[in-house]
N, C-alpha and C. Protein backbone atom coordinates (compact mmCIF):
# COMPACT_ATOMS: atom_id res chain seq x y z
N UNK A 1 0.83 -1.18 0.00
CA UNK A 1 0.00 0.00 0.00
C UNK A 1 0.88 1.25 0.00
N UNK A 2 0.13 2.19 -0.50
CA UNK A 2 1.21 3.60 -1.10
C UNK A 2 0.71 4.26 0.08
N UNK A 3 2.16 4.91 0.51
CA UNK A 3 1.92 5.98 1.77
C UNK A 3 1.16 7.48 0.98
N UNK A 4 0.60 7.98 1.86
CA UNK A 4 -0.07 9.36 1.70
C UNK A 4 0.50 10.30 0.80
N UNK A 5 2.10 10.40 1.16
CA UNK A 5 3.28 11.13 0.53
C UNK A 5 3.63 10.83 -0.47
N UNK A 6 3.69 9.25 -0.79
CA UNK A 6 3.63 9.12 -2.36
C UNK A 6 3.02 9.21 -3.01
N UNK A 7 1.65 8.76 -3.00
CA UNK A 7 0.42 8.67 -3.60
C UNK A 7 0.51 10.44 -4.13
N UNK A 8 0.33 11.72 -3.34
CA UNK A 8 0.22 13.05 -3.53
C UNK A 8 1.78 13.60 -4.40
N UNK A 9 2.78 12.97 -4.25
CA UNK A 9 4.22 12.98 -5.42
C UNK A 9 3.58 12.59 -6.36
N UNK A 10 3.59 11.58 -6.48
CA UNK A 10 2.53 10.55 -7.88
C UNK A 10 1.35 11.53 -8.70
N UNK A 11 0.35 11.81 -7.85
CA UNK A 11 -0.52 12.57 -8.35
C UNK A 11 -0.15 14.21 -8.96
N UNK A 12 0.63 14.79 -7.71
CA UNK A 12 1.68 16.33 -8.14
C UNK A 12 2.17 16.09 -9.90
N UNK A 13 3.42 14.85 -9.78
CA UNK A 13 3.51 14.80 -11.11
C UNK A 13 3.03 14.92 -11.94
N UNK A 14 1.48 13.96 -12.42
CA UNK A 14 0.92 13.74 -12.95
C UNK A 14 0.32 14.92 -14.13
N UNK A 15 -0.12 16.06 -12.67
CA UNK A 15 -0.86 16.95 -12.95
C UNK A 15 0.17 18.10 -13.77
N UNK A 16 1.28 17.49 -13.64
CA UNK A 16 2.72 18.39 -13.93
C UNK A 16 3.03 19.94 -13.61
N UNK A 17 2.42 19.41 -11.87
CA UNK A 17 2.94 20.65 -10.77
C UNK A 17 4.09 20.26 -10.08
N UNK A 18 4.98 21.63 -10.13
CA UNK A 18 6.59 21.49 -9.11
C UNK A 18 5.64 21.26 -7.73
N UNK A 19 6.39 21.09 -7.01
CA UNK A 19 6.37 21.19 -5.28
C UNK A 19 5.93 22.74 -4.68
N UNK A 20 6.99 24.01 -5.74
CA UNK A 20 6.64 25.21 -5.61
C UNK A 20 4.83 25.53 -5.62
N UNK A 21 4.25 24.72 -7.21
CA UNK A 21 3.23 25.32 -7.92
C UNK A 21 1.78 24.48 -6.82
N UNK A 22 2.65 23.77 -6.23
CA UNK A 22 1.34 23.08 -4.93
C UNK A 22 1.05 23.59 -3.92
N UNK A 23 2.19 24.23 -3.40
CA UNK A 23 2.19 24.95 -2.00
C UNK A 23 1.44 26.27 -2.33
N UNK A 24 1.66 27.01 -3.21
CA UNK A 24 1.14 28.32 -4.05
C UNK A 24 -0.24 28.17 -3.99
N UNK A 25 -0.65 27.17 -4.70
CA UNK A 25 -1.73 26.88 -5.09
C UNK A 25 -3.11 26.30 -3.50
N UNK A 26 -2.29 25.88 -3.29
CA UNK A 26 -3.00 24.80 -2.20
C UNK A 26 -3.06 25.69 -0.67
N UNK A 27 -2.28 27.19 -0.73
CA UNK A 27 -1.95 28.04 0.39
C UNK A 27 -1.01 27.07 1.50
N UNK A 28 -0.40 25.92 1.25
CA UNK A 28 0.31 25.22 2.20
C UNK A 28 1.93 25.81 2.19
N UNK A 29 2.42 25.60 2.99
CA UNK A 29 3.80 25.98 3.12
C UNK A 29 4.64 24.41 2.42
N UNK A 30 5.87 25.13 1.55
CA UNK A 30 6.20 24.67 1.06
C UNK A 30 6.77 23.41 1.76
N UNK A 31 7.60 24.05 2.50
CA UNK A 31 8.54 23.29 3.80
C UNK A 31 7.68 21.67 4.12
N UNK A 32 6.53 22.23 3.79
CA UNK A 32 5.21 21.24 4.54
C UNK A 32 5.11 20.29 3.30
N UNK A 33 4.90 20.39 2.01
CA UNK A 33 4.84 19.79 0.91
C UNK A 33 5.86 18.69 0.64
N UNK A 34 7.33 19.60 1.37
CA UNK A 34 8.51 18.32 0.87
C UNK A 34 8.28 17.63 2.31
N UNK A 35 8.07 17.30 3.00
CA UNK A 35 7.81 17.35 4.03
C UNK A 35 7.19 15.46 3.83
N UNK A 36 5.81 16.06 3.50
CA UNK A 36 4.43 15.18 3.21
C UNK A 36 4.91 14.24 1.90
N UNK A 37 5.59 14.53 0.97
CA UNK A 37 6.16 14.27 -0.29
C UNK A 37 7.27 12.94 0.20
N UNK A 38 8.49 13.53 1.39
CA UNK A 38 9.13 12.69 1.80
C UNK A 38 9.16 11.68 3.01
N UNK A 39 7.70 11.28 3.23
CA UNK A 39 7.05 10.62 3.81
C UNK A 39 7.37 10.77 5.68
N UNK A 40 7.82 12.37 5.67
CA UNK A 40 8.48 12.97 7.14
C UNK A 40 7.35 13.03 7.92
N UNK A 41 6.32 13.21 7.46
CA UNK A 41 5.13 14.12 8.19
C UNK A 41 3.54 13.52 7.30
N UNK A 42 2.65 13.01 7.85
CA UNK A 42 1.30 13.03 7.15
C UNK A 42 0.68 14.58 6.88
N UNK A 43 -0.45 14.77 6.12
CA UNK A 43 -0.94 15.68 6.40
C UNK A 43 -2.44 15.29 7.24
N UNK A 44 -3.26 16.18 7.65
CA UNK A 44 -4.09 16.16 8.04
C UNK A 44 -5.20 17.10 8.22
N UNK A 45 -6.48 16.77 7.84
CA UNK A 45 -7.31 18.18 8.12
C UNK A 45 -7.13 18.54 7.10
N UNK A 46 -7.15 19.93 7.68
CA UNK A 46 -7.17 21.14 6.60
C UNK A 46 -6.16 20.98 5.36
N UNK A 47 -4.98 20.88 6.05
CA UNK A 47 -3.78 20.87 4.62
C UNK A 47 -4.46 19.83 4.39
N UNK A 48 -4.61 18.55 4.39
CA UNK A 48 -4.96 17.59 3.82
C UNK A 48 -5.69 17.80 2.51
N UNK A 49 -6.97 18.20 2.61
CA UNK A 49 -7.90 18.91 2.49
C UNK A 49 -7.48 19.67 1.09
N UNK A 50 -7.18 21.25 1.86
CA UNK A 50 -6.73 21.66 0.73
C UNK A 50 -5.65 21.06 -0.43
N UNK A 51 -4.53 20.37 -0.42
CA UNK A 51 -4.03 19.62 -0.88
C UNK A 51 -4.61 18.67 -2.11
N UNK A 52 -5.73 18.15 -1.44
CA UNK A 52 -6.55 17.34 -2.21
C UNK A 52 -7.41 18.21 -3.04
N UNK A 53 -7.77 18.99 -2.83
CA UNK A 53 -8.32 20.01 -3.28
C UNK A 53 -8.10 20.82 -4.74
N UNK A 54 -6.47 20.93 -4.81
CA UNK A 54 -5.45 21.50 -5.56
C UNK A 54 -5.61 20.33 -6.77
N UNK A 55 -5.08 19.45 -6.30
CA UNK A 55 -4.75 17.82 -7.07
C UNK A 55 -6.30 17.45 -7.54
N UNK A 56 -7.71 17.99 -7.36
CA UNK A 56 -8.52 17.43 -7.41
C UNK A 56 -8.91 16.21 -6.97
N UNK A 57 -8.35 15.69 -6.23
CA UNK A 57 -8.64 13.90 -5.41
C UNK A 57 -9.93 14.28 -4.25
N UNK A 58 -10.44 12.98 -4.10
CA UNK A 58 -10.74 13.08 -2.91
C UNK A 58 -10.12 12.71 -1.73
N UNK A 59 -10.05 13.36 -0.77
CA UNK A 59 -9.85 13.11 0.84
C UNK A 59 -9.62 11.98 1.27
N UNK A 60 -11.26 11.41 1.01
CA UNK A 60 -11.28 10.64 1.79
C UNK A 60 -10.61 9.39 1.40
N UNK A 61 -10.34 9.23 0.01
CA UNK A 61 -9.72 7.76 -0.15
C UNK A 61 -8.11 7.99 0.88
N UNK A 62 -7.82 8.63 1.95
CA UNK A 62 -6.20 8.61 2.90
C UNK A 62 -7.31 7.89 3.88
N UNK A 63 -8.32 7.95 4.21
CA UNK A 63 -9.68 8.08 5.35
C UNK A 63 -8.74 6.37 5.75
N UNK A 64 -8.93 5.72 5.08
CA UNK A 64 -8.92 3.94 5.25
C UNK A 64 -7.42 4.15 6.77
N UNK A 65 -6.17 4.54 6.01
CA UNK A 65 -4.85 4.75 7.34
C UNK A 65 -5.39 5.13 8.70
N UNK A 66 -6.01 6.38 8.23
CA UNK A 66 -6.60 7.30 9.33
C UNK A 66 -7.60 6.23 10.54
N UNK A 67 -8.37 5.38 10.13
CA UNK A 67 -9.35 4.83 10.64
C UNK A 67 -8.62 3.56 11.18
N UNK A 68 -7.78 2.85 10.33
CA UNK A 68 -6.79 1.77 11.16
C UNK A 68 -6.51 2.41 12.48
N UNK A 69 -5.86 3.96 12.37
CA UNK A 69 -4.79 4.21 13.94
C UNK A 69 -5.80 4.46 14.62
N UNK A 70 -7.26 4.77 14.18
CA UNK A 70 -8.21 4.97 15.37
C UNK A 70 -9.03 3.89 15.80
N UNK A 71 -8.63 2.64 14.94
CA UNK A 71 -9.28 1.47 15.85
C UNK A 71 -8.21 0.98 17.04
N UNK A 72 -6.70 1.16 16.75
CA UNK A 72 -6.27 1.13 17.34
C UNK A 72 -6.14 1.65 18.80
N UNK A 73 -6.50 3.43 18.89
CA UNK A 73 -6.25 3.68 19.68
C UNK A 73 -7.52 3.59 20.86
N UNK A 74 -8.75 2.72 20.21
CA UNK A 74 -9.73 2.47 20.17
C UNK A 74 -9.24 1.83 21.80
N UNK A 75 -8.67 0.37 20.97
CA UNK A 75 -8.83 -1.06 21.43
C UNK A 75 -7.14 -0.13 22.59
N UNK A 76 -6.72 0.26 22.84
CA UNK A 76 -5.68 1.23 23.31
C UNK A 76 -6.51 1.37 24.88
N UNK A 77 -7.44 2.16 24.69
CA UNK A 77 -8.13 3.03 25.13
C UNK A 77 -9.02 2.23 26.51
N UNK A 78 -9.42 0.96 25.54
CA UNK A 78 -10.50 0.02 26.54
C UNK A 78 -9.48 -0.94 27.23
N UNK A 79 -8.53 -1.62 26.72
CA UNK A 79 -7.30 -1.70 27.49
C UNK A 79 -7.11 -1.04 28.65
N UNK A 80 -6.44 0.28 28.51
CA UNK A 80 -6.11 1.04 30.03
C UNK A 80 -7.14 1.34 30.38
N UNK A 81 -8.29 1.24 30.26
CA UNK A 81 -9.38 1.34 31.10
C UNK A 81 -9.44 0.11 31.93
N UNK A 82 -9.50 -1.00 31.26
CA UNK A 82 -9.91 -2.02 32.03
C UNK A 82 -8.44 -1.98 33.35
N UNK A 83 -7.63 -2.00 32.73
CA UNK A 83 -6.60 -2.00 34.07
C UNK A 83 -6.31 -1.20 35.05
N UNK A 84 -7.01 0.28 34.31
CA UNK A 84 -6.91 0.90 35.41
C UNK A 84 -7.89 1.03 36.33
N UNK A 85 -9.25 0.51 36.04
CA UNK A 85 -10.32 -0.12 36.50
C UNK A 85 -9.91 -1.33 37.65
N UNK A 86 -8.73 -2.35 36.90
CA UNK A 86 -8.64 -3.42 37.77
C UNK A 86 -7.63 -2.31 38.65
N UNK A 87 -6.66 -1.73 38.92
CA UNK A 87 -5.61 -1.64 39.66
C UNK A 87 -6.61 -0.67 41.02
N UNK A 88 -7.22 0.34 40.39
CA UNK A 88 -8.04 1.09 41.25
C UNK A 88 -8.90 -0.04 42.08
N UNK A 89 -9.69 -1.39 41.34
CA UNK A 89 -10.77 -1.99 42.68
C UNK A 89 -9.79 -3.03 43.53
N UNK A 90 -8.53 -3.24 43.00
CA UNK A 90 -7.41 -3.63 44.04
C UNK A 90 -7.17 -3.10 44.59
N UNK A 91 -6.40 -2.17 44.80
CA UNK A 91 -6.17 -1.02 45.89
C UNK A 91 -6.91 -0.53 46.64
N UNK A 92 -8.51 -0.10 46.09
CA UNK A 92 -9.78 -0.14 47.45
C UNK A 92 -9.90 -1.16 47.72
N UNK A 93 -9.70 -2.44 47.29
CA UNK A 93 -10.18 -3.30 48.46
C UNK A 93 -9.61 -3.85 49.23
N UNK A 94 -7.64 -3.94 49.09
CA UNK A 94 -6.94 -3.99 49.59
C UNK A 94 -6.69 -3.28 51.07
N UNK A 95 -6.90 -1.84 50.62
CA UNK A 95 -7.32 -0.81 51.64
C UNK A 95 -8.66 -1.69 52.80
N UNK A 96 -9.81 -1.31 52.29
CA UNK A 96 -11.04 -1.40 52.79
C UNK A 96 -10.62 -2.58 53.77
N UNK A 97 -10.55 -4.17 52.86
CA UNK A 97 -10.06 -4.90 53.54
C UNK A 97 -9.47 -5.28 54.82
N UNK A 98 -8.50 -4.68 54.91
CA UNK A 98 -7.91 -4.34 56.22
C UNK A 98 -8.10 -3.27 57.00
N UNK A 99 -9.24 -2.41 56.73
CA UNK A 99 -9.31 -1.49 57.54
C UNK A 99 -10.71 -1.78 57.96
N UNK A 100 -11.92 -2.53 57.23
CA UNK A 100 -13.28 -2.53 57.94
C UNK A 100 -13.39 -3.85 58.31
N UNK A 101 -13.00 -4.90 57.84
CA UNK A 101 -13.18 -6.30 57.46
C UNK A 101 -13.36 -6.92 59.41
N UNK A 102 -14.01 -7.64 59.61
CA UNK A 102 -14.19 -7.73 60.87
C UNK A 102 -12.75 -8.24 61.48
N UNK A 103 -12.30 -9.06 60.80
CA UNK A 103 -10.84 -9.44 61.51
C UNK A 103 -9.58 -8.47 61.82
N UNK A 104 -10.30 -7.17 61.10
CA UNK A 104 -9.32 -6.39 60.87
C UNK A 104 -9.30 -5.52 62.74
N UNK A 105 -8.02 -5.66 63.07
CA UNK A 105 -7.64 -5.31 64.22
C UNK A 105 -6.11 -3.80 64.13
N UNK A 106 -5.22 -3.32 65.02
CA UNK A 106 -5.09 -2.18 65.10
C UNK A 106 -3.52 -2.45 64.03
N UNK A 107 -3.03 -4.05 64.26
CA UNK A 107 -2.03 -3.78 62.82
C UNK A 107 -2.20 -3.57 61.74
N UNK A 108 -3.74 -4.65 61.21
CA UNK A 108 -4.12 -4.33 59.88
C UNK A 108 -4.08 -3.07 59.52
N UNK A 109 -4.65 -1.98 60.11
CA UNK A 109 -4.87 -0.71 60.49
C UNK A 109 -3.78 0.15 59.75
N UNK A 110 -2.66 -0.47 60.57
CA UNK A 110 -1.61 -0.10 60.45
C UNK A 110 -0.96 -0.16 59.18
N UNK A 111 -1.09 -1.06 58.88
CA UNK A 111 -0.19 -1.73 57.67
C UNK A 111 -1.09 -1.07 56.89
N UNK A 112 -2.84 -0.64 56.60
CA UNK A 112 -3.18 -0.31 55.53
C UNK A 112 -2.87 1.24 55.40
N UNK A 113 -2.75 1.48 56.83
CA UNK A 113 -1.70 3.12 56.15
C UNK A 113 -0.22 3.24 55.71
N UNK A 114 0.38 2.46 56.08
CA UNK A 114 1.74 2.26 55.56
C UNK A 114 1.17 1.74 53.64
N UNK A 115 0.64 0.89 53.62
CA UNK A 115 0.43 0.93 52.23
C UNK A 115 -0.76 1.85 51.26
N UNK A 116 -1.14 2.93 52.10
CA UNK A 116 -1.83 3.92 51.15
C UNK A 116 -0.84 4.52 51.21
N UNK A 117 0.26 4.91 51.59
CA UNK A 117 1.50 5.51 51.33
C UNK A 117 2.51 5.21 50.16
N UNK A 118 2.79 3.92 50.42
CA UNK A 118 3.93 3.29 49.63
C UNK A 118 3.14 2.75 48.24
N UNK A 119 2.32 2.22 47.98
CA UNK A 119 1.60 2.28 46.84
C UNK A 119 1.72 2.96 45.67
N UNK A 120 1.11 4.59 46.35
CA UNK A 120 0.83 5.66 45.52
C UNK A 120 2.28 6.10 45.23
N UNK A 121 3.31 6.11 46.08
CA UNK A 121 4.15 6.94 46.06
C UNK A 121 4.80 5.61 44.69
N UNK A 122 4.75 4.68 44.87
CA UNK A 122 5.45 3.72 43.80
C UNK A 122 4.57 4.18 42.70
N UNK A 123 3.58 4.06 42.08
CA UNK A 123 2.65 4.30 40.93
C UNK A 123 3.07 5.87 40.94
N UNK A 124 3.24 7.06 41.67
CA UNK A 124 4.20 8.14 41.43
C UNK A 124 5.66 8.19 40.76
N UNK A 125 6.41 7.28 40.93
CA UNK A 125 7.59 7.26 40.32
C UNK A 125 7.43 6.72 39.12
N UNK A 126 6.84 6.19 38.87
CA UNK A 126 6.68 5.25 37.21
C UNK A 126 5.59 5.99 36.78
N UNK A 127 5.05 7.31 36.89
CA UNK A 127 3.81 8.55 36.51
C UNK A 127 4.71 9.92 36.44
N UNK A 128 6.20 9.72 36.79
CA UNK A 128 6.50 11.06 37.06
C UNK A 128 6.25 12.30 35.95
N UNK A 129 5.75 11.68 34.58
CA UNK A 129 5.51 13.20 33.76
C UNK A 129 3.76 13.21 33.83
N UNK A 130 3.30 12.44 34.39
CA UNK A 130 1.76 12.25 34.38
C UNK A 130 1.19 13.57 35.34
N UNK A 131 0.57 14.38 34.88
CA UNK A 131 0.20 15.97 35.63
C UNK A 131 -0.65 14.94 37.00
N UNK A 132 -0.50 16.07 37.95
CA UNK A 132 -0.87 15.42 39.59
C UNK A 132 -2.55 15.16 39.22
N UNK A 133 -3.21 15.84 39.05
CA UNK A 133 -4.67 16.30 38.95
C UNK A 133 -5.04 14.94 38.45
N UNK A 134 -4.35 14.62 37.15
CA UNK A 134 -4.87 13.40 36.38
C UNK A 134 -4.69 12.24 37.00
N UNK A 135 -3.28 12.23 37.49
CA UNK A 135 -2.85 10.66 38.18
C UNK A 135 -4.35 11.03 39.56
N UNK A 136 -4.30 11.72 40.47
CA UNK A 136 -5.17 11.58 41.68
C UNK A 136 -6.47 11.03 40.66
N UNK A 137 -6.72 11.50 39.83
CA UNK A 137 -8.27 11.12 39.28
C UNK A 137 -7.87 9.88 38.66
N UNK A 138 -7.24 9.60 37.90
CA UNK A 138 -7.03 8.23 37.53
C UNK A 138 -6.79 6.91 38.46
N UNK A 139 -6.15 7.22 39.33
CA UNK A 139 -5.91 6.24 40.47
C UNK A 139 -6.58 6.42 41.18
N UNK A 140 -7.14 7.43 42.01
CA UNK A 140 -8.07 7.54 42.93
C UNK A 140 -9.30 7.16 42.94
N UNK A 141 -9.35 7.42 41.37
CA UNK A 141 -11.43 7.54 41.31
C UNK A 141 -11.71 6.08 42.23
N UNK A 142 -11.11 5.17 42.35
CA UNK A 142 -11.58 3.59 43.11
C UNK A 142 -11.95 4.54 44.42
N UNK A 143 -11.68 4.89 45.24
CA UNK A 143 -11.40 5.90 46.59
C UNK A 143 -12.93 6.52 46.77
N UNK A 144 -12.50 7.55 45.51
CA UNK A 144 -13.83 7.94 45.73
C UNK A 144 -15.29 7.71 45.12
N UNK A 145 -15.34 6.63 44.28
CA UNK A 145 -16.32 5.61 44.32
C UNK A 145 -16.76 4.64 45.20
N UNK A 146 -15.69 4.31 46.14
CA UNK A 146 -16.25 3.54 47.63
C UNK A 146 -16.86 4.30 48.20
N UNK A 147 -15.96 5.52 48.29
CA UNK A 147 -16.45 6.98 49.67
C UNK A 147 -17.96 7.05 49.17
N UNK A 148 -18.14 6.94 47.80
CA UNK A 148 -19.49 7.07 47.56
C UNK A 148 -20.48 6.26 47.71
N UNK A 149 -19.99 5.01 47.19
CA UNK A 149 -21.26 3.77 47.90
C UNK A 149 -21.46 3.91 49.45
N UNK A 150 -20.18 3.85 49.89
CA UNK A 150 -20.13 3.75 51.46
C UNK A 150 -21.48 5.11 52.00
N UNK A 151 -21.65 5.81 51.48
CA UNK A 151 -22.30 6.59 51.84
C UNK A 151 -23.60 6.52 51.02
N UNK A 152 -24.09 6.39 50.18
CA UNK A 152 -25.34 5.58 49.47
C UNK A 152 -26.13 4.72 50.29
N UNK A 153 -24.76 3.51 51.03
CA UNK A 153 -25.49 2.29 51.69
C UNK A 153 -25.74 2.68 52.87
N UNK A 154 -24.88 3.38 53.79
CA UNK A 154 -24.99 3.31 55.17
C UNK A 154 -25.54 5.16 55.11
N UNK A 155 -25.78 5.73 54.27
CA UNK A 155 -26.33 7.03 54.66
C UNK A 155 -25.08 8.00 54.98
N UNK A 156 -25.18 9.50 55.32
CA UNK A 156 -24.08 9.86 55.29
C UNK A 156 -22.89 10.04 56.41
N UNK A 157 -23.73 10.30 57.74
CA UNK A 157 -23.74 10.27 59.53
C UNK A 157 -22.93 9.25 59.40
N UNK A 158 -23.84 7.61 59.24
CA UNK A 158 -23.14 6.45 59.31
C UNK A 158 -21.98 6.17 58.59
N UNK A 159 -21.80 6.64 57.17
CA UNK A 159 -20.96 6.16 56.75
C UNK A 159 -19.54 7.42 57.16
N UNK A 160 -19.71 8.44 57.47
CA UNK A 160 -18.51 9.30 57.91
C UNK A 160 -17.82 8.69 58.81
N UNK A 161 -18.70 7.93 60.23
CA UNK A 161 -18.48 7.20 61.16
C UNK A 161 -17.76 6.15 61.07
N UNK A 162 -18.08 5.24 60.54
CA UNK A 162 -17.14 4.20 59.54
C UNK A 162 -16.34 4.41 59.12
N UNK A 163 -16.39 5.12 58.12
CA UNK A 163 -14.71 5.30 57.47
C UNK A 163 -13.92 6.00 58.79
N UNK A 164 -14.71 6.74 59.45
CA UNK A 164 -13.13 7.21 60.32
C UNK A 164 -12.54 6.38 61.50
N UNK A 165 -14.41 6.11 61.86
CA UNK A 165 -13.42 5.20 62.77
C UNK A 165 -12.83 3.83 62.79
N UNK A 166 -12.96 3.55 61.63
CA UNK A 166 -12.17 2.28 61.35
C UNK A 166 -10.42 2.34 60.21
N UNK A 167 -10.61 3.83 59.91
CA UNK A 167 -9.28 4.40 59.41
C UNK A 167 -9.00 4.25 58.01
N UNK A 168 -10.30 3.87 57.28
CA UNK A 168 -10.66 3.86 56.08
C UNK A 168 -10.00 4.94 55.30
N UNK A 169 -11.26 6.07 55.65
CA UNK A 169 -10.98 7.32 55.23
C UNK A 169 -9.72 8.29 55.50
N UNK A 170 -8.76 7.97 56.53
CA UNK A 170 -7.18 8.19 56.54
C UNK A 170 -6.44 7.72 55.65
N UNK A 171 -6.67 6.48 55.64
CA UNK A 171 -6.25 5.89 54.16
C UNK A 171 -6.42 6.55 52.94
N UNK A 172 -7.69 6.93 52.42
CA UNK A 172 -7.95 7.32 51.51
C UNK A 172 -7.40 8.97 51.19
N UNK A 173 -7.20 9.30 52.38
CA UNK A 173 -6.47 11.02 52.14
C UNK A 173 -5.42 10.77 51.87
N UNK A 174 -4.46 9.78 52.53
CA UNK A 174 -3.08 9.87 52.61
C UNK A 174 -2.82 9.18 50.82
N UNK A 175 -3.91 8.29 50.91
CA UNK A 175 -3.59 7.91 48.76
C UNK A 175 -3.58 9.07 47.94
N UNK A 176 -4.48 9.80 47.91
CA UNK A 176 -5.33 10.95 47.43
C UNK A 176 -3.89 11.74 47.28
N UNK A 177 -3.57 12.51 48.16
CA UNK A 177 -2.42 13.36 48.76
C UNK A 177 -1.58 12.74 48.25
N UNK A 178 -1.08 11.77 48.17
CA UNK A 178 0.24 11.29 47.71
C UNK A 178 0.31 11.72 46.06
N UNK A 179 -1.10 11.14 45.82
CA UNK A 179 -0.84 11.20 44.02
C UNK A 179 -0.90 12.22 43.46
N UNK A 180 -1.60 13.12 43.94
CA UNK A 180 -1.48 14.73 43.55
C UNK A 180 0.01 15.27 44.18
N UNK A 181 0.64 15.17 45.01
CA UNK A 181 2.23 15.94 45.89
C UNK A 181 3.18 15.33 45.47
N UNK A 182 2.41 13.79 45.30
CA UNK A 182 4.07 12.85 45.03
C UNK A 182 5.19 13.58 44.38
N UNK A 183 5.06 13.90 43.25
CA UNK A 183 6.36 14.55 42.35
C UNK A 183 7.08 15.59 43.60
N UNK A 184 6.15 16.61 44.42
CA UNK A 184 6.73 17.26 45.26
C UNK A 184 7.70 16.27 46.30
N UNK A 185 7.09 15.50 47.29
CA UNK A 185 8.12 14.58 47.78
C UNK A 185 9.24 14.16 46.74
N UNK A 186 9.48 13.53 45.45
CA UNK A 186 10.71 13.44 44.80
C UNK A 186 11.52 14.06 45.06
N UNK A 187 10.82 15.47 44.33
CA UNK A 187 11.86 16.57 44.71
C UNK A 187 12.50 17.17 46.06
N UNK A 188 11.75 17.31 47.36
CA UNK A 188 12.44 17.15 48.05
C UNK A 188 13.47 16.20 48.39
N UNK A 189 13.25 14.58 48.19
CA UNK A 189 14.32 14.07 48.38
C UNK A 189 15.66 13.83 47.78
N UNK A 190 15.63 14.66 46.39
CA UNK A 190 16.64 14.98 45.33
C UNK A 190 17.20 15.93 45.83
């Protein structure tokens, strides 16, 4: 199959336009033509567009490439969802687990704040260009989708009660907080 860039060389020729008499014509920058020509750069949109326009082609026969990378980023997309779906209802229940679970006594407790700590701060180092806002919402949302049932089922009195006093909801700040500051802790320890 002919890349975008050849196919529009191929056709340029044809029509027996320079590279100059396309860019002129088509209002594209030239730079952009050898560019698209030497298979450096696709076009898209508009240049596309106009381009095709110039050459008389249609558009849409590039449409077929275009629609491959978007099934891709499709099946991309439902992928990191599902995992980040699974990693988020591990981590709440991991949490929850040891903090409401009837067996759960003052180490569990313990240990589930030591690991709303060390967790986040690990999924922080392997996120470090990931903006804070996004990682807390991406990792967190599990957090605050419990905070929310928890309060659905048991009402809101009851469920405040619960989470605190069983150290739930400490947990859940100290995750929260981590994934939004983490990069700040790095840097202090650098």
């Amino acid at each position: 199959m002919k890349s975008i860039g050849n196919t529009i060389l191929e056709i340029r020729k044809s029509k027996g336009l320079t590279q100059e008499e396309l860019a002129e014509l088509s209002k594209v920058n030239l730079r952009t033509i050898q560019r698209i020509e030497n298979n450096e750069s696709e076009p898209r949109g508009k240049t596309l567009n106009l381009i095709c326009e110039v050459l008389q082609i249609d558009s849409s026969r590039f449409n077929f490439k275009s629609n491959q990378y978007k099934g891709k980023k499709i099946g991309q997309l439902i992928t990191g969802g599902f995992f980040l779906f699974l990693l988020n209802s591990l981590l709440t229940g991991v949490i929850a687990f040891m903090t409401i679970a009837r067996t759960a006594n003052w180490n569990s407790r313990l240990g589930a704040l030591l690991l709303s700590f060390f967790i986040p701060i690990f999924i922080v180092h392997f996120t470090k260009k990931m903006d804070s806002l996004e990682r807390m919402l991406k990792f967190g949302i599990g957090f605050l989708f419990y905070a929310t049932l928890l309060f659905i089922v048991q009402g809101f009195q009851n469920g405040l009660h619960a989470g605190f006093s069983t150290s739930l909801f400490p947990c859940m700040i100290i995750s929260l907080l981590v994934f939004y500051y983490g990069k700040n802790i790095f840097k202090l320890l650098n």
